[in-house]
N, C-alpha and C. Protein backbone atom coordinates (compact mmCIF):
# COMPACT_ATOMS: atom_id res chain seq x y z
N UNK A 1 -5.89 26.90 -12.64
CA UNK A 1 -6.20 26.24 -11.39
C UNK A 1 -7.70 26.38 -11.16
N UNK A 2 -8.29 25.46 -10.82
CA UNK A 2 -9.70 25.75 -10.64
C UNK A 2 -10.24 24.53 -9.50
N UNK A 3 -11.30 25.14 -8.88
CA UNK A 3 -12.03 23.99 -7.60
C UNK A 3 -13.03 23.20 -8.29
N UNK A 4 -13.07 21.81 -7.84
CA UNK A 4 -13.87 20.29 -8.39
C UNK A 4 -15.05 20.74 -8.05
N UNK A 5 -15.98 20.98 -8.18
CA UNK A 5 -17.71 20.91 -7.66
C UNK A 5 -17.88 19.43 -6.92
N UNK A 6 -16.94 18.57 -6.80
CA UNK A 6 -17.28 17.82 -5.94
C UNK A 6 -16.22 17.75 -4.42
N UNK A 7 -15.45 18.65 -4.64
CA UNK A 7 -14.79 19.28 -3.17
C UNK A 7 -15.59 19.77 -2.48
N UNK A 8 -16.26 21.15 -3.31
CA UNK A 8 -17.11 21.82 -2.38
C UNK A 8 -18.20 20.99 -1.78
N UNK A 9 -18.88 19.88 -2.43
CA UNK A 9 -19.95 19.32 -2.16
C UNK A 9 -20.43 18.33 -1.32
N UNK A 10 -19.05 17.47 -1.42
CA UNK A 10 -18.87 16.65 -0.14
C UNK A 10 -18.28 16.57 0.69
N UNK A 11 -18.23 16.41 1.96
CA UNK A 11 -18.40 16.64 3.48
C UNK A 11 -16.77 15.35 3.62
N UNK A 12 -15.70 16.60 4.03
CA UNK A 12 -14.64 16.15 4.68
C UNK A 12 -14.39 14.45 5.07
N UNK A 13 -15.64 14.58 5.99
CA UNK A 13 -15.76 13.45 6.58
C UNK A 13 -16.30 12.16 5.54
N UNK A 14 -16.69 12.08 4.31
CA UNK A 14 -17.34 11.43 3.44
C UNK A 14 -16.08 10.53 2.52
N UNK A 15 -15.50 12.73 2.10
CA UNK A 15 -14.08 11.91 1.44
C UNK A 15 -13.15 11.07 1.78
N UNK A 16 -12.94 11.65 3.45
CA UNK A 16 -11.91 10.77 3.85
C UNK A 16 -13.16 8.85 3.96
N UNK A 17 -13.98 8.70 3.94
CA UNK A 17 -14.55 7.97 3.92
C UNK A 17 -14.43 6.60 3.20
N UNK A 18 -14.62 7.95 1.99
CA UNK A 18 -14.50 6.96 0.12
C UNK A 18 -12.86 6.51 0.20
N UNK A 19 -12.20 7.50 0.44
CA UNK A 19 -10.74 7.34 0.14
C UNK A 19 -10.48 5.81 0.82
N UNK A 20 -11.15 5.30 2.55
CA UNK A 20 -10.60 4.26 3.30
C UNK A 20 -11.29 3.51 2.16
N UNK A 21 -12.39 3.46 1.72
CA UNK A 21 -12.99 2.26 0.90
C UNK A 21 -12.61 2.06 0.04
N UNK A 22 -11.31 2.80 -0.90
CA UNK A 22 -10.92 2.51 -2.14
C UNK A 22 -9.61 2.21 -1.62
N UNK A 23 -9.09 2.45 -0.90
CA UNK A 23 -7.43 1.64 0.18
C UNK A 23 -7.79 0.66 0.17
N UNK A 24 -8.98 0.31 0.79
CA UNK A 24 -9.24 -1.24 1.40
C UNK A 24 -9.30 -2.14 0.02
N UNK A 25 -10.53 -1.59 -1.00
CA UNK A 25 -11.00 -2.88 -2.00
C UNK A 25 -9.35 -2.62 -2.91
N UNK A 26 -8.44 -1.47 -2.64
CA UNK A 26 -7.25 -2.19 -3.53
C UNK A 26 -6.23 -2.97 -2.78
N UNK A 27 -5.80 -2.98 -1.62
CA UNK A 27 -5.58 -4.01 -0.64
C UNK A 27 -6.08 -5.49 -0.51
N UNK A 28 -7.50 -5.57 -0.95
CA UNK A 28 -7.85 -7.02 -1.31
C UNK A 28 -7.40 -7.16 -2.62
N UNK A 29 -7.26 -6.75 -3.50
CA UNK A 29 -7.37 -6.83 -4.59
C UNK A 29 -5.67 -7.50 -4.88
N UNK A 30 -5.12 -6.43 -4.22
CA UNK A 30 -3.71 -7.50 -4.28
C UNK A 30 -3.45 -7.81 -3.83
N UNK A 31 -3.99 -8.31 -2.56
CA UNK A 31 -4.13 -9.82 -2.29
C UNK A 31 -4.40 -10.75 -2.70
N UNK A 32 -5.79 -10.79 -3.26
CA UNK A 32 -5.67 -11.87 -4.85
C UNK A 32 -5.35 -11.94 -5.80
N UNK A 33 -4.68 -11.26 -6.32
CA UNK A 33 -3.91 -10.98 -7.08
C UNK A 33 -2.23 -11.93 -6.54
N UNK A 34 -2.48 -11.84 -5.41
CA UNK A 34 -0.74 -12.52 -5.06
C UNK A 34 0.32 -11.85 -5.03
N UNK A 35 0.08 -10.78 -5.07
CA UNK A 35 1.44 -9.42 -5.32
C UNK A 35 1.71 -9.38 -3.80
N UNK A 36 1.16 -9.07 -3.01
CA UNK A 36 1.67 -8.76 -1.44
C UNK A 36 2.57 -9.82 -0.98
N UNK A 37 3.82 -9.40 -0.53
CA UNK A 37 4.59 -10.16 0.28
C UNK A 37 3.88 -11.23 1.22
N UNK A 38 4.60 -12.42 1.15
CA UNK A 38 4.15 -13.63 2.13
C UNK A 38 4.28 -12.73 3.66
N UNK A 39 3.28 -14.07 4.38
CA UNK A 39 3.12 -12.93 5.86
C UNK A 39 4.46 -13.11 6.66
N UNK A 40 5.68 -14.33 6.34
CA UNK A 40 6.63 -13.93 7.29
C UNK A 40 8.18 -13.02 6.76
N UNK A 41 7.67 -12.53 5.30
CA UNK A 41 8.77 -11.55 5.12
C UNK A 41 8.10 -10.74 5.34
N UNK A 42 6.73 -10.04 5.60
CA UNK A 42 6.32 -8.82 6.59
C UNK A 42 6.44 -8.65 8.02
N UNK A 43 6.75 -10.08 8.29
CA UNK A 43 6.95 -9.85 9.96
C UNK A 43 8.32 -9.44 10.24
N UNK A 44 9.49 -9.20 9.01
CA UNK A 44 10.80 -9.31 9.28
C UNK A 44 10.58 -7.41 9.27
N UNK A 45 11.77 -7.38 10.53
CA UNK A 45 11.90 -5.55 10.42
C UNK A 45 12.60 -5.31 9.24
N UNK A 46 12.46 -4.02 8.66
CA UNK A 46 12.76 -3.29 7.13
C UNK A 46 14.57 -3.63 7.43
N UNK A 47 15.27 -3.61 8.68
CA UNK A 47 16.85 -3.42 8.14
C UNK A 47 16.85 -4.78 7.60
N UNK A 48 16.34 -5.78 8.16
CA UNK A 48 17.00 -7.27 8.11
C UNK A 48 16.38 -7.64 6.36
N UNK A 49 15.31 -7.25 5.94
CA UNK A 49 14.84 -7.46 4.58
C UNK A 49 15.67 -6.53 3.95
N UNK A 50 15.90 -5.13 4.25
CA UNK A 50 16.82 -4.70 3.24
C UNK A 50 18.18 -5.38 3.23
N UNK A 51 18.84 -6.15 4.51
CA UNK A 51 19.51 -6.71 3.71
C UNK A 51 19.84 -7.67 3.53
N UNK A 52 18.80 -8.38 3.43
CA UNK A 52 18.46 -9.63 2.39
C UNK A 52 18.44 -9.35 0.68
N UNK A 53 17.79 -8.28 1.13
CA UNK A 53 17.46 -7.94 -0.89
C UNK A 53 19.01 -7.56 -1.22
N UNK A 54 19.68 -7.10 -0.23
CA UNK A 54 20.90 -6.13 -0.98
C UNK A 54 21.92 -7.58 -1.01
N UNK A 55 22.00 -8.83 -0.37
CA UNK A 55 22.25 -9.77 -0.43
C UNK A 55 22.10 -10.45 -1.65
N UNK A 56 21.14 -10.42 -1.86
CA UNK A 56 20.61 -11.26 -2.95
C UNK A 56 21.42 -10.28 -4.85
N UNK A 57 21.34 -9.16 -4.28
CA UNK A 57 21.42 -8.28 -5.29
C UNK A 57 22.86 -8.62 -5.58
N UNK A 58 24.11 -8.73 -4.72
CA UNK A 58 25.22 -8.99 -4.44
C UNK A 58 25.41 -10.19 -5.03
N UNK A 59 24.72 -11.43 -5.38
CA UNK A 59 25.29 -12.61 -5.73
C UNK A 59 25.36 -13.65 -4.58
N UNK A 60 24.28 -13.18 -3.53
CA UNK A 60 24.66 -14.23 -2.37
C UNK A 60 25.30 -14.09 -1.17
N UNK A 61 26.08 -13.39 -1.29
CA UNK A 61 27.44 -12.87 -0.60
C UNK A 61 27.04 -12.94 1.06
């Protein structure tokens, strides 16, 4: 087990910093990419999409 020399070095507030900026440019990224769900199966609440998928999984039913 051993500590990064770049834990100690940068400032809490920096990392959590970098971390939002590498969320964000991979969030665009699949967005162009086309992978993210269309915007009105995100507007649907999680029971009603789960069971759609479990629908679909079923044969329709």
């Amino acid at each position: 087990m051993g500590i990064s020399a770049r834990t100690v070095l940068v400032k809490s507030k920096e990392q959590d910093k970098k971390r939002r900026q590498k969320a964000r440019a991979k969030r665009k990224k699949q967005r162009q990419s086309g992978k993210v769900q269309p915007k009105n199966q995100q507007s649907l609440p999680v029971h009603q999409r789960f069971l759609e998928n479990f629908r679909k999984s079923r044969g329709g039913k």
